[in-house]
Protein backbone atom coordinates (compact mmCIF):
# COMPACT_ATOMS: atom_id res chain seq x y z
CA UNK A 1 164.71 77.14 107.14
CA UNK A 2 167.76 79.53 106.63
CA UNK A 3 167.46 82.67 104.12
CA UNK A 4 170.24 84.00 102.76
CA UNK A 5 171.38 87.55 101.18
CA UNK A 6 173.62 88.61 99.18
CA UNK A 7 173.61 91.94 96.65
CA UNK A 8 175.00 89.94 93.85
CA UNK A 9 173.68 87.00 91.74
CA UNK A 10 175.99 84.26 93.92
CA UNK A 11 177.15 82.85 90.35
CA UNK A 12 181.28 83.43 91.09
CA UNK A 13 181.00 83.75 95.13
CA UNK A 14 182.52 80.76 96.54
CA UNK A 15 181.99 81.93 99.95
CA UNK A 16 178.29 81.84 99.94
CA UNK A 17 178.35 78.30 97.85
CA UNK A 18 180.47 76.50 100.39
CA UNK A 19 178.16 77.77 103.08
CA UNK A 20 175.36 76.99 101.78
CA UNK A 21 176.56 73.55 100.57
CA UNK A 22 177.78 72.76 104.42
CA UNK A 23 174.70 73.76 105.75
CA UNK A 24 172.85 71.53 102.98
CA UNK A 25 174.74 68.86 103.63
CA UNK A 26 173.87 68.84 107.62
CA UNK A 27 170.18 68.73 106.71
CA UNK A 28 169.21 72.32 106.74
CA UNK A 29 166.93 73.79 103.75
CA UNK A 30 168.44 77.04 102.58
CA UNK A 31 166.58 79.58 100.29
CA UNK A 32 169.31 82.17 98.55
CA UNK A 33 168.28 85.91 98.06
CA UNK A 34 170.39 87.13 95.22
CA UNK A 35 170.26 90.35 93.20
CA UNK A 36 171.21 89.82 89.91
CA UNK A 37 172.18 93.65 88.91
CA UNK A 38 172.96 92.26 85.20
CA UNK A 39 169.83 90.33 84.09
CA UNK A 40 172.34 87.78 82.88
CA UNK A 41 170.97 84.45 84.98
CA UNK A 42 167.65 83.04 86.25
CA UNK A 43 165.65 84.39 88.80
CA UNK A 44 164.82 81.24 90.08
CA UNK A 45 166.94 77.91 90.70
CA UNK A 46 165.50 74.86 92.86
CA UNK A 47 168.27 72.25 93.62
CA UNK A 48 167.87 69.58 96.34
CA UNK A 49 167.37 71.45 99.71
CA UNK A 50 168.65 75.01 97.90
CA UNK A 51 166.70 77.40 95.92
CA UNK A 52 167.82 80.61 94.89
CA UNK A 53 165.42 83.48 93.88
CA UNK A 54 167.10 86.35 92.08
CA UNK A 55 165.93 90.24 91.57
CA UNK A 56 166.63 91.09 87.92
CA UNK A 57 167.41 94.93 88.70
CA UNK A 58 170.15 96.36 86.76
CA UNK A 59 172.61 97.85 88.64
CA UNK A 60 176.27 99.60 88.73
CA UNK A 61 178.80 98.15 91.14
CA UNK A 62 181.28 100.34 92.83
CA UNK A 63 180.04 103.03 92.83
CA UNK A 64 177.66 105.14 95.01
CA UNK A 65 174.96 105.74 92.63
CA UNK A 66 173.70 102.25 93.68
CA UNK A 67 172.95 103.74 96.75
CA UNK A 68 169.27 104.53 95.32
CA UNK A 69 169.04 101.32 93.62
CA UNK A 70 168.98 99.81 97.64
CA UNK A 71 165.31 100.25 98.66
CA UNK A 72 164.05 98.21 95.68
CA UNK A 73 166.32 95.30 97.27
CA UNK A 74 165.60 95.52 100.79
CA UNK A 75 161.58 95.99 99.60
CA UNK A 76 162.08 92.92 97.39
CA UNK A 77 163.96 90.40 100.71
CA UNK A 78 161.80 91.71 102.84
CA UNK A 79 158.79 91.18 101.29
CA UNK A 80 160.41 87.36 100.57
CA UNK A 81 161.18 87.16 104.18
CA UNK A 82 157.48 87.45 105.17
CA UNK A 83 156.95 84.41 102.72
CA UNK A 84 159.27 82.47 103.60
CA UNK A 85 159.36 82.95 107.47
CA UNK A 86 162.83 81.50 108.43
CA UNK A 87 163.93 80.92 111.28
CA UNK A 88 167.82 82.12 110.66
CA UNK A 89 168.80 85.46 108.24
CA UNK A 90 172.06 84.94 106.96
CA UNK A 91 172.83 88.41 105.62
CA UNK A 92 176.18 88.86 104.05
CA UNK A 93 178.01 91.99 104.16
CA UNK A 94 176.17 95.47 105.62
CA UNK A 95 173.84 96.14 102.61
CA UNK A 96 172.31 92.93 103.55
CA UNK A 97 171.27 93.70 106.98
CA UNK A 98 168.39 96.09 106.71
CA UNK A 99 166.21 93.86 105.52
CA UNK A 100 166.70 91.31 107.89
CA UNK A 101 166.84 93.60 111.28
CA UNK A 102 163.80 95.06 109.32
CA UNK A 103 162.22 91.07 109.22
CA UNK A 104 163.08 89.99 113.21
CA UNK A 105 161.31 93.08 114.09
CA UNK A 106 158.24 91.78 112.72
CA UNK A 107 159.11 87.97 113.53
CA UNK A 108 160.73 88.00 116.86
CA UNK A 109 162.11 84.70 117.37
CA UNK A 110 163.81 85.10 114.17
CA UNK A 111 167.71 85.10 114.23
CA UNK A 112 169.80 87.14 112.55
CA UNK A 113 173.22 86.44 111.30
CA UNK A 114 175.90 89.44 110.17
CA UNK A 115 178.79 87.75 108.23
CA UNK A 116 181.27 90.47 106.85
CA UNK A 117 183.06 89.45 104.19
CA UNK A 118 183.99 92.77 103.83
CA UNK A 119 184.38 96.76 105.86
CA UNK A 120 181.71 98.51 103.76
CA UNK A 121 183.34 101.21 105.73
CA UNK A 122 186.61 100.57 104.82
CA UNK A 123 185.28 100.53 101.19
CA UNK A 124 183.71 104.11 101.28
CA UNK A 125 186.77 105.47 103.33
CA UNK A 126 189.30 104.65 100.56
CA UNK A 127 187.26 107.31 98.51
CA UNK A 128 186.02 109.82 100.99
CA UNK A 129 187.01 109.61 104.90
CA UNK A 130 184.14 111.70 106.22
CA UNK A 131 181.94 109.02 104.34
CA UNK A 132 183.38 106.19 105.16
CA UNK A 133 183.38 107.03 108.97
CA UNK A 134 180.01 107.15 108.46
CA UNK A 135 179.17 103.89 107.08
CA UNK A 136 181.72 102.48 109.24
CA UNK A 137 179.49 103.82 112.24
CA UNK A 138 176.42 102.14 111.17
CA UNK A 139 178.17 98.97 110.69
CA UNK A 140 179.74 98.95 113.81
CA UNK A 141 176.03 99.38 114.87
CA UNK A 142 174.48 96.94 113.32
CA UNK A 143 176.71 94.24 114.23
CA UNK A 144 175.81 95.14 117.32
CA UNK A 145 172.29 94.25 116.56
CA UNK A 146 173.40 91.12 114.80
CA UNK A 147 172.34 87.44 116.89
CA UNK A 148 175.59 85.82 115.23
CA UNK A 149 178.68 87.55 113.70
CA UNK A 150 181.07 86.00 111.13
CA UNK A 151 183.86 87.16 109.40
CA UNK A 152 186.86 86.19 107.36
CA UNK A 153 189.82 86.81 109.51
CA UNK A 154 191.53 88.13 112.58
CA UNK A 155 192.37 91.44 111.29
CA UNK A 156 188.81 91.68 110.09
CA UNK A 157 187.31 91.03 113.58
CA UNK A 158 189.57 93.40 114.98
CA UNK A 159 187.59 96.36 112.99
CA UNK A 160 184.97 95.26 115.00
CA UNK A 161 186.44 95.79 118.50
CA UNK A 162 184.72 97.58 121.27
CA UNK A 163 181.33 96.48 119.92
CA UNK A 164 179.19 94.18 122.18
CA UNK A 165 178.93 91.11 119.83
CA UNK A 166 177.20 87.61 120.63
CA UNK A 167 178.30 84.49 118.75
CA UNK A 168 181.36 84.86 116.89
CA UNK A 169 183.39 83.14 114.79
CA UNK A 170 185.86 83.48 112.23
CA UNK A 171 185.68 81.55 108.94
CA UNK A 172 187.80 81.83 106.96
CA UNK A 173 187.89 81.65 102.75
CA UNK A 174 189.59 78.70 102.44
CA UNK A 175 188.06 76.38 99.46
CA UNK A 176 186.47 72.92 99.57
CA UNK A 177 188.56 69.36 99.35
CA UNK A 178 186.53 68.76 95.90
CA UNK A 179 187.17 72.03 94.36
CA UNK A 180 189.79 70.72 92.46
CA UNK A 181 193.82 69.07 92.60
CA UNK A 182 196.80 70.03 91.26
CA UNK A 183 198.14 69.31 87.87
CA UNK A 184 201.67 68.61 88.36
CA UNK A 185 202.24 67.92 84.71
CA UNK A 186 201.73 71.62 83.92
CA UNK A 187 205.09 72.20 85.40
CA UNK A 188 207.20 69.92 83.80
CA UNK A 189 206.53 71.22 80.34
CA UNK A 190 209.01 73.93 79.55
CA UNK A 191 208.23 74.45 75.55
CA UNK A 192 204.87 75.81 76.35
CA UNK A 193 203.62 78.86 76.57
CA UNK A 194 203.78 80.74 80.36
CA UNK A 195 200.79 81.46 81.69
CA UNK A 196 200.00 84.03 84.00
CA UNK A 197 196.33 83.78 85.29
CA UNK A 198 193.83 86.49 87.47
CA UNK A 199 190.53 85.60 88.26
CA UNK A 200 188.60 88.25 90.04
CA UNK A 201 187.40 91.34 90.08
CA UNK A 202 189.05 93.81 87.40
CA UNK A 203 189.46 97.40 89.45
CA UNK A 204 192.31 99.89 89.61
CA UNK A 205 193.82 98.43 93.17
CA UNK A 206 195.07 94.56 91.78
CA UNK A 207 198.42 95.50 89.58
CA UNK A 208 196.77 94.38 86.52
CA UNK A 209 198.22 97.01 84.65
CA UNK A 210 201.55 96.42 86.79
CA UNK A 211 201.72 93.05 85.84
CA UNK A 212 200.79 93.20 81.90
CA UNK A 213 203.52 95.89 81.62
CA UNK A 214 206.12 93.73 83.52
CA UNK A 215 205.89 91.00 81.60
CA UNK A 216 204.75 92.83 77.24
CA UNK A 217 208.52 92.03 76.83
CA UNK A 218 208.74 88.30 78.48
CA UNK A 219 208.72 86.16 75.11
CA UNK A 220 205.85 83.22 75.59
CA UNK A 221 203.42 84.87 78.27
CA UNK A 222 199.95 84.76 77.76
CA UNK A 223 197.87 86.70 80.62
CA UNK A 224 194.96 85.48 80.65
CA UNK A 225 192.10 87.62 82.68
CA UNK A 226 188.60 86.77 83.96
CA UNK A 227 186.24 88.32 86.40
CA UNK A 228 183.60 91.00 87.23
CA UNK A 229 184.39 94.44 85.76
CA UNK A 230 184.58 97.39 88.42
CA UNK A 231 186.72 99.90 86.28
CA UNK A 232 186.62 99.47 83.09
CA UNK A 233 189.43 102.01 82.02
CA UNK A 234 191.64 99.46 83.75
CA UNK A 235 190.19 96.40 81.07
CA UNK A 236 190.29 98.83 78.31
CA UNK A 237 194.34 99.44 78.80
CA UNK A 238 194.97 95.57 79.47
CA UNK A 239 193.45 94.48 76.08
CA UNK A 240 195.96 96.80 74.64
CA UNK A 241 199.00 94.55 75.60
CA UNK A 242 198.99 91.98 72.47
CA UNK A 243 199.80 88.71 75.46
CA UNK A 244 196.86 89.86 77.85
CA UNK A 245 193.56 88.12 77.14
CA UNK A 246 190.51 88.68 78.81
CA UNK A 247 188.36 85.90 79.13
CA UNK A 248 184.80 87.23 80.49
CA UNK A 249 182.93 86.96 83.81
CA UNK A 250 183.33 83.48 84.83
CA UNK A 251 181.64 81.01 87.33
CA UNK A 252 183.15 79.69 89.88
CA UNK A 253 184.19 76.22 88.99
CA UNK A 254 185.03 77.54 85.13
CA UNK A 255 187.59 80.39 87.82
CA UNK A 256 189.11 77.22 89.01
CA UNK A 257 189.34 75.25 85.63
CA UNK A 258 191.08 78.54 84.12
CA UNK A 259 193.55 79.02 87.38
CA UNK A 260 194.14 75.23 87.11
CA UNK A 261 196.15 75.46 83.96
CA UNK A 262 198.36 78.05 85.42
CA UNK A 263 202.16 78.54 85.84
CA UNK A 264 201.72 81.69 88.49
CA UNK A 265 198.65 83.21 89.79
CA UNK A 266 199.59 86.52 90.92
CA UNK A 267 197.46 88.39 94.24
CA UNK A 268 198.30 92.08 94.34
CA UNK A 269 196.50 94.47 96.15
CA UNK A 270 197.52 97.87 97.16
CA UNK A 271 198.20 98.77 100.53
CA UNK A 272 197.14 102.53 100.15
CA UNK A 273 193.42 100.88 100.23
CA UNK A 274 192.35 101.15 103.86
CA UNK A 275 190.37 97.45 103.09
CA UNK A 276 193.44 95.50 101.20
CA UNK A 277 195.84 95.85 104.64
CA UNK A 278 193.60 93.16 105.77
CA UNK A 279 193.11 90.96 102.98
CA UNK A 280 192.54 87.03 102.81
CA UNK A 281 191.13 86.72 99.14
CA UNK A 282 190.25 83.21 98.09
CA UNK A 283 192.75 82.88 95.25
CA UNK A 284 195.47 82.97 98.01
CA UNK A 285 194.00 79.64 98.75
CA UNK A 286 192.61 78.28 95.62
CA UNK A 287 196.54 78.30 94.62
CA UNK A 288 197.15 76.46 97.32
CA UNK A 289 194.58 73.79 96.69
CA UNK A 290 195.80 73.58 92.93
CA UNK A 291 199.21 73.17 93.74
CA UNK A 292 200.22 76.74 91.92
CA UNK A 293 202.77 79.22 93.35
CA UNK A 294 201.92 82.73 93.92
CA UNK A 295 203.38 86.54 93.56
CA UNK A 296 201.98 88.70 95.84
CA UNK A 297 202.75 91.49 98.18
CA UNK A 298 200.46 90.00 101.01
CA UNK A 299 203.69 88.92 102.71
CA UNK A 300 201.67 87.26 105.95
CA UNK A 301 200.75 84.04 104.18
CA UNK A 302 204.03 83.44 102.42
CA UNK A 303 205.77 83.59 106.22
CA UNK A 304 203.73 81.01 106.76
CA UNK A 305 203.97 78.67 103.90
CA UNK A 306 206.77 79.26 101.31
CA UNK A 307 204.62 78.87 98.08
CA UNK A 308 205.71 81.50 96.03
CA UNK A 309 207.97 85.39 95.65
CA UNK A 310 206.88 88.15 97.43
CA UNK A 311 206.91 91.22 95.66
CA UNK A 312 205.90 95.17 96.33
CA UNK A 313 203.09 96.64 94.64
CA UNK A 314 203.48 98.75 91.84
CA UNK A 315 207.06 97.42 91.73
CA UNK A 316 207.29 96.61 87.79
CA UNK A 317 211.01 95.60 87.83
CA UNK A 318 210.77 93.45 91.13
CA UNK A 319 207.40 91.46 89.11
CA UNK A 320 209.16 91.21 86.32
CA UNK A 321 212.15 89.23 87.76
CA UNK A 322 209.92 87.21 90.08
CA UNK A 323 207.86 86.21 86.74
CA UNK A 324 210.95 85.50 84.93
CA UNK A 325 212.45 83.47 87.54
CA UNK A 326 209.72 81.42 87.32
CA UNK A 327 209.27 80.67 83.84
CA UNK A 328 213.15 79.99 83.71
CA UNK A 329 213.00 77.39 86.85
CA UNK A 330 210.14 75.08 86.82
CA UNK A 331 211.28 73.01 89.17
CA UNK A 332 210.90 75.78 91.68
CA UNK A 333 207.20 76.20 90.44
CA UNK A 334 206.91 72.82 91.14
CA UNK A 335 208.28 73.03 94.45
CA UNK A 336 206.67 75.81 95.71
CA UNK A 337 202.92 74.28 94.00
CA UNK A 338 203.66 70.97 96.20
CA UNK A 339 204.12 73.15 99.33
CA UNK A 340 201.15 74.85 98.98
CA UNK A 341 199.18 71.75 97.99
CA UNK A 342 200.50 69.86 101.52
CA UNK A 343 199.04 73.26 103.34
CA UNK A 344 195.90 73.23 101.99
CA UNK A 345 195.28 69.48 102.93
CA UNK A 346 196.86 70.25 106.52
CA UNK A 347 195.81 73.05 107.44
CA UNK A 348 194.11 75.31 104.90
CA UNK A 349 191.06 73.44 103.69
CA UNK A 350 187.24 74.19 104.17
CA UNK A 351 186.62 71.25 106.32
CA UNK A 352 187.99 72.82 109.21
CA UNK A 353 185.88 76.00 108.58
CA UNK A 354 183.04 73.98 107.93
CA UNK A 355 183.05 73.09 111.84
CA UNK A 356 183.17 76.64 113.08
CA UNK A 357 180.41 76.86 110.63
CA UNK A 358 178.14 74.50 111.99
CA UNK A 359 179.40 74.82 115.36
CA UNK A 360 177.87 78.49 115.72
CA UNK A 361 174.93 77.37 113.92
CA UNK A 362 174.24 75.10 116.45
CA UNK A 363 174.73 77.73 119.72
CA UNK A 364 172.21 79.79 117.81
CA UNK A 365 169.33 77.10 117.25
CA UNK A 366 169.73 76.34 120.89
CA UNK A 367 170.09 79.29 122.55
C-alpha cells in the first residue's frame, strides 16, 4: 500500500495523477491524502486500486496565514497514516513531510518518499530572504531524512546539493501519451477568431497582465483564462480587457480540452522570482503534446526544440509582435505545433518518466 500527500484537493495536478496512475497500473494500491482548502469536491473517491480521502478545511493559498491552518493537516494524515499503515509515504512538496517523518517514527519499516515539485524555500525567499533561508534550511533537512527523493529537474536537484540523499531520481512533468493529440485543423483556419489560452495558476509573476495589454488592440483575440486564483487583483484587472475571458478553476483534462483549441499558449514567468529561474511547468509540455507553439521567456526548452518565439518578460512590444506574427502566419503555427508534437513522442513523453518512476520504486521495496 502507498499513501500519498498533497496540500491541495489533486483535482488540476497532473503530476500526482500520472503517478498515481503508473503506479496503479503496475499493481500497487494507492490511497491519496488531499486537502481540499475550498470545500468544493468530495472527501472521499474509491476508483479501482485508488481512493482519495479529502480534508474539507478552508484555506488561503499563498500566503503565510496558512501557516496555522498546518497542524489540523498533519493531525488529520497522520492520524490516516495509523489506519492505513502503508508501507511507502509519498509526500509531495515540504508541507507534506511532517506527517510522514512523524508516521515512520512510529512504524519503522515504513518508507518515506520526498518528491519536490517545488523550493518551498525558494517560495518564501521571493517575499522575505531571512524567511526563506529558513524554510530552505529545514527542507534541505528533511530531505535529508527522506528514504527516496524526487524532483522535477536538474536545476531543481541542484538546490539540493551538499545534502546526503539516498535514492534519487529526477522525473520530470512531462504528460501522458493519452492526454490528448493535436488538432492540426485549428491552424489552417484563418477567418476565426485567435486564441490565446493560459491554464494555471492566476498570480502576479505569469505576464497575464503583460499579455492582455499586448494584444487589447490585436483585432480577433480572445484570451481565454483558467486556473486557481493566487492574486486576485491580477484577475480583477484582466476581466477589464473586453477580449480576456476567464473561464474558472478547471480540471485537468477540461485544462487540456481548453489548451487544445488554441492558436498560442503563452509560459511567462518572471525571472526576478528566485523559484521561476528553474522552471519546467507542465504547459511547456502539454503544448508539445497538442501540437501548439509557445511564447515564453524560458529560452532553455526552445534551444532545444524550435516550437515557438521567445520573448522577455514584461516586454509588451516584443509579445505583441510575436502574437501578431503568429496570427498573420499560420503556417508557421503549424510548423512549429508539428515540431513540438514529434518531441513529445521522441523524447518528451511520460513513458520514459514512468520508468524512473517505477525503477526507484522498486530499489526502495527491496532495499
Amino acid at each position: 500500500m502507498i499513501v500519498f500527500i498533497r496540500s491541495n484537493p489533486v483535482v488540476w495536478d497532473p503530476r500526482v495523477e500520472k503517478e498515481v496512475r503508473s503506479l496503479m497500473a503496475h499493481g500497487f494500491k494507492v490511497t491519496v491524502l488531499a486537502w481540499d482548502r475550498e470545500g468544493l469536491f468530495n472527501k472521499f473517491e474509491s476508483s479501482g486500486n485508488r481512493v482519495i480521502c479529502r480534508l474539507q478545511l478552508r484555506a488561503p493559498y499563498g500566503k503565510l496565514v496558512v501557516v496555522a491552518y498546518y497542524p489540523v493537516f498533519w493531525l488529520w494524515v497522520l492520524s490516516k497514516l495509523i489506519r492505513i499503515r502503508p508501507k511507502i509515504v509519498h509526500a509531495c512538496d515540504l508541507d507534506s513531510m511532517f506527517p510522514a517523518l512523524l508516521y515512520r517514527l512510529l512504524k519503522r519499516d515504513a518508507k518515506v518518499i520526498f518528491d519536490v515539485f517545488d523550493s518551498y524555500g525558494l517560495l518564501v525567499q521571493a517575499r522575505s530572504k531571512v524567511l526563506g533561508s529558513i524554510v530552505r534550511s529545514i527542507e534541505l533537512l528533511v530531505a535529508s531524512r527522506s528514504d527516496a527523493f524526487i524532483t522535477v529537474s536538474r536545476e531543481r536537484l541542484g538546490f539540493f546539493n551538499g545534502v546526503k540523499l539516498r535514492l534519487t531520481e529526477i522525473v520530470m512533468n512531462y504528460p501522458p501519451s493519452d492526454c490528448g493529440s493535436p488538432d492540426h485543423t485549428q491552424t489552417q483556419k484563418t477567418t476565426r477568431v485567435f486564441h490565446m489560452v493560459y491554464a494555471g495558476i492566476i498570480a502576479s509573476d505569469r505576464g497575464l497582465i503583460e499579455l492582455a495589454d499586448a494584444t487589447k488592440d490585436i483585432s480577433d483575440v480572445e484570451f481565454l483564462v483558467a486556473g486557481r486564483v493566487i492574486d486576485s487583483k491580477v484577475l480583477d484587472r484582466l476581466v477589464n480587457f473586453p477580449h480576456v475571458k476567464y473561464v474558472g478553476q478547471l480540471k485537468f483534462d477540461e485544462s487540456l480540452m481548453l489548451e487544445r483549441s488554441a492558436d498560442v499558449i503563452p509560459v511567462l514567468y518572471d525571472p526576478s522570482v528566485p523559484i521561476n529561474k528553474t522552471a519546467t511547468p507542465n504547459k511547456l509540455f502539454e503544448a508539445m503534446m497538442l501540437g501548439v507553439p509557445i511564447i515564453t521567456n524560458l529560452t532553455g526548452i526552445l534551444q532545444e526544440v524550435r516550437y515557438g518565439i521567445s520573448v522577455h518578460y514584461g516586454d509588451v512590444s516584443g509579445i505583441r509582435n510575436a502574437i501578431l506574427y503568429l496570427k498573420e502566419h499560420p503556417s508557421v503555427r503549424r510548423e512549429l505545433g508539428l515540431k513540438g508534437r514529434l518531441a513529445f513522442e521522441q523524447r518528451y513523453n511520460w513513458f520514459l518518466m514512468e520508468k524512473k518512476l517505477l525503477r526507484l520504486y522498486q530499489q526502495l521495496v527491496t532495499s
